[in-house]
C-alpha atoms as a PDB file:
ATOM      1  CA  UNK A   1       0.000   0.000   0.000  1.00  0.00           C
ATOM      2  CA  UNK A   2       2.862   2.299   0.914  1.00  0.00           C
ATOM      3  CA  UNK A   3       4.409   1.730  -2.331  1.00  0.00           C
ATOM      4  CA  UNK A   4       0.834   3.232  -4.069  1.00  0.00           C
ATOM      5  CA  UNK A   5       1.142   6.322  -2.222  1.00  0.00           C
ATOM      6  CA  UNK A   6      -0.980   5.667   1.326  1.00  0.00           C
ATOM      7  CA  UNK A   7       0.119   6.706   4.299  1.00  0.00           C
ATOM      8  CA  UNK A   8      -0.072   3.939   6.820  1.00  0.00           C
ATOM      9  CA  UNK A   9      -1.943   4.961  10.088  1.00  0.00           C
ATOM     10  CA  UNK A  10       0.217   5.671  13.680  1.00  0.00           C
ATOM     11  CA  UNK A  11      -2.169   4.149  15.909  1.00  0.00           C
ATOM     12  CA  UNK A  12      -3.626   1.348  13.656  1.00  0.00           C
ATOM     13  CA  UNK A  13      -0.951  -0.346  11.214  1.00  0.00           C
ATOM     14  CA  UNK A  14      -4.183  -2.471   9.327  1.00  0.00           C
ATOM     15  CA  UNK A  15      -5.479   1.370   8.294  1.00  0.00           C
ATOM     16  CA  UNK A  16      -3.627   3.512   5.401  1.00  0.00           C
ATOM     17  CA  UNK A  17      -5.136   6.719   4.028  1.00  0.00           C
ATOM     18  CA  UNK A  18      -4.264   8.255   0.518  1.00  0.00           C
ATOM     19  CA  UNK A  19      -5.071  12.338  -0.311  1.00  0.00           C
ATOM     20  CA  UNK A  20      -5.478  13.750  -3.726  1.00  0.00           C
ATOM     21  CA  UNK A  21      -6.092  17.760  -3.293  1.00  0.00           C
ATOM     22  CA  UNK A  22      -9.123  17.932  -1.093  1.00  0.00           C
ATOM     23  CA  UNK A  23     -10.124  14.046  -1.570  1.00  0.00           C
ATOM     24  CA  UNK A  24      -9.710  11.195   0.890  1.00  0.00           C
ATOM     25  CA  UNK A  25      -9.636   7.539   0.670  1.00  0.00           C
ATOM     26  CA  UNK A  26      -9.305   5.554   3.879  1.00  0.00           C
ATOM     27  CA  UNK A  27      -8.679   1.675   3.560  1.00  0.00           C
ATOM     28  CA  UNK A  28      -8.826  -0.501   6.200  1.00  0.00           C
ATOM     29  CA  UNK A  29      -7.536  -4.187   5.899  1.00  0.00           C
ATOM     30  CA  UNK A  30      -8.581  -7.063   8.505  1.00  0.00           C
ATOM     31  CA  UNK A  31      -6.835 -10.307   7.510  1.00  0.00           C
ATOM     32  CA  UNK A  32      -8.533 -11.071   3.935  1.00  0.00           C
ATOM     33  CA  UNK A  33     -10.973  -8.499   4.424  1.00  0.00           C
ATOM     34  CA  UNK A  34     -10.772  -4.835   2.827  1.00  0.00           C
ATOM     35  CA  UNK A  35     -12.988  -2.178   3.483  1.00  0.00           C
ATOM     36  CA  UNK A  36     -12.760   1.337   1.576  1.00  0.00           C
ATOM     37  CA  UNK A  37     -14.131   4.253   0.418  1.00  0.00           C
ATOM     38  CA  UNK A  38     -13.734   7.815  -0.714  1.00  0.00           C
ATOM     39  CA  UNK A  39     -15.097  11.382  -1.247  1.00  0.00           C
ATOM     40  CA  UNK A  40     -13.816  10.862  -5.073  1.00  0.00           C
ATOM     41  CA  UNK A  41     -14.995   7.981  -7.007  1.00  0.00           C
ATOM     42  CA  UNK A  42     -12.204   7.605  -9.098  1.00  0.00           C
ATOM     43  CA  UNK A  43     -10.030   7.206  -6.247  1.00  0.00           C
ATOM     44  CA  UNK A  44     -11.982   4.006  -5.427  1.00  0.00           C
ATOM     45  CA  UNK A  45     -12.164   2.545  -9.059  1.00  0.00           C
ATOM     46  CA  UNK A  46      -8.692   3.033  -9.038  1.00  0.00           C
ATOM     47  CA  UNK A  47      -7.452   0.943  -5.794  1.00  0.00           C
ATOM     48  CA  UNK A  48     -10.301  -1.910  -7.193  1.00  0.00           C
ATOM     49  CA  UNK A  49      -7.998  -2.168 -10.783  1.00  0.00           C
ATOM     50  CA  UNK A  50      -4.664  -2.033  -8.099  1.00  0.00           C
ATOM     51  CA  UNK A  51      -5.358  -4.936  -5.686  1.00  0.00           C
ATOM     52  CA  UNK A  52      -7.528  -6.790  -8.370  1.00  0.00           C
ATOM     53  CA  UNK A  53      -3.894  -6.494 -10.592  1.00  0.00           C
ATOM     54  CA  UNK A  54      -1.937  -7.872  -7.284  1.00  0.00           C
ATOM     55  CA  UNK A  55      -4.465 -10.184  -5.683  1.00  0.00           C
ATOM     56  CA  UNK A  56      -7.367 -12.426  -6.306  1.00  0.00           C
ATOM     57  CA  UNK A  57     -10.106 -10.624  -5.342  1.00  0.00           C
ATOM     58  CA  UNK A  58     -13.675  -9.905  -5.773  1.00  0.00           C
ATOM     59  CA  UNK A  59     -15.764  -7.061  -5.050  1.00  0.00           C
ATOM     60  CA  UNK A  60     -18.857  -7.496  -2.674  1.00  0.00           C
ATOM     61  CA  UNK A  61     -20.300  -4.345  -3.519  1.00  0.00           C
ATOM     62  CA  UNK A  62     -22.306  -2.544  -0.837  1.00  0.00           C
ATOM     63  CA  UNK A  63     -21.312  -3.248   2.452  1.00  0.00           C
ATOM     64  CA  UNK A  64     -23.589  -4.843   4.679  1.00  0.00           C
ATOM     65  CA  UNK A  65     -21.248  -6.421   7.557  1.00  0.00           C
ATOM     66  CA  UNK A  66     -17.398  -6.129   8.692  1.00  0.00           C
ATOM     67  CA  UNK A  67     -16.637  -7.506  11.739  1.00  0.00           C
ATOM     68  CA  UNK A  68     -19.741  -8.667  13.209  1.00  0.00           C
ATOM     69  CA  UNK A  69     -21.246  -5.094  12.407  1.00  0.00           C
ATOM     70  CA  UNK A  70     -24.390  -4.969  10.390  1.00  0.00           C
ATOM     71  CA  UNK A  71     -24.140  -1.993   8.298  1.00  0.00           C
ATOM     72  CA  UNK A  72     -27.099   0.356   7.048  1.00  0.00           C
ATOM     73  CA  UNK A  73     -26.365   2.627   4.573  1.00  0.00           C
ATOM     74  CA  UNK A  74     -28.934   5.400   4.229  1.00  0.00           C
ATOM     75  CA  UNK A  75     -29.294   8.616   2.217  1.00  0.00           C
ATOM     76  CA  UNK A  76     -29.028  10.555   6.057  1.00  0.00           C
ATOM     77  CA  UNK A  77     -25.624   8.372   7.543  1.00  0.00           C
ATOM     78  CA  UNK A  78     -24.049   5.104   7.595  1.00  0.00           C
ATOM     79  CA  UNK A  79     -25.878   3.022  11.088  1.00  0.00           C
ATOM     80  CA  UNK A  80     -24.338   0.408  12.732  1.00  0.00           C
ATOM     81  CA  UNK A  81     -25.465  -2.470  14.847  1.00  0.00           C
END
């Protein structure tokens, strides 16, 4: 990830973070799971074609659960239970 141009986190070594001007992707990885998203679409198209070009991977689309969380996403925030 470093290698791509993310910043690894202090606190957490699983999260890394990449800017581009005044857009933000955060990724977090937990074993063989990846969660990510970003203010910029591109930005997230583009790590999809990265890891999918170094791993075998598949895209779950929406995300409903990471890490015993059920996750609601709704037009008004992002819930979880």
């Amino acid at each position: 990830m470093t290698s791509q141009g993310y910043d690894r986190g202090t606190s957490d070594k699983t999260l890394f973070i990449k800017r581009k001007e005044e857009d933000i992707i955060p990724v977090q990885v937990y074993v063989d799971d990846i969660i990510f998203g970003s203010t910029n679409e591109e930005m997230c198209e583009t790590f999809e074609e990265i890891m999918k070009s170094e791993f075998e991977m598949s895209m779950m689309d929406e995300l409903n659960h990471f890490l015993g969380f059920q996750v609601k996403q709704l037009k008004d925030g992002i819930f979880l239970n």
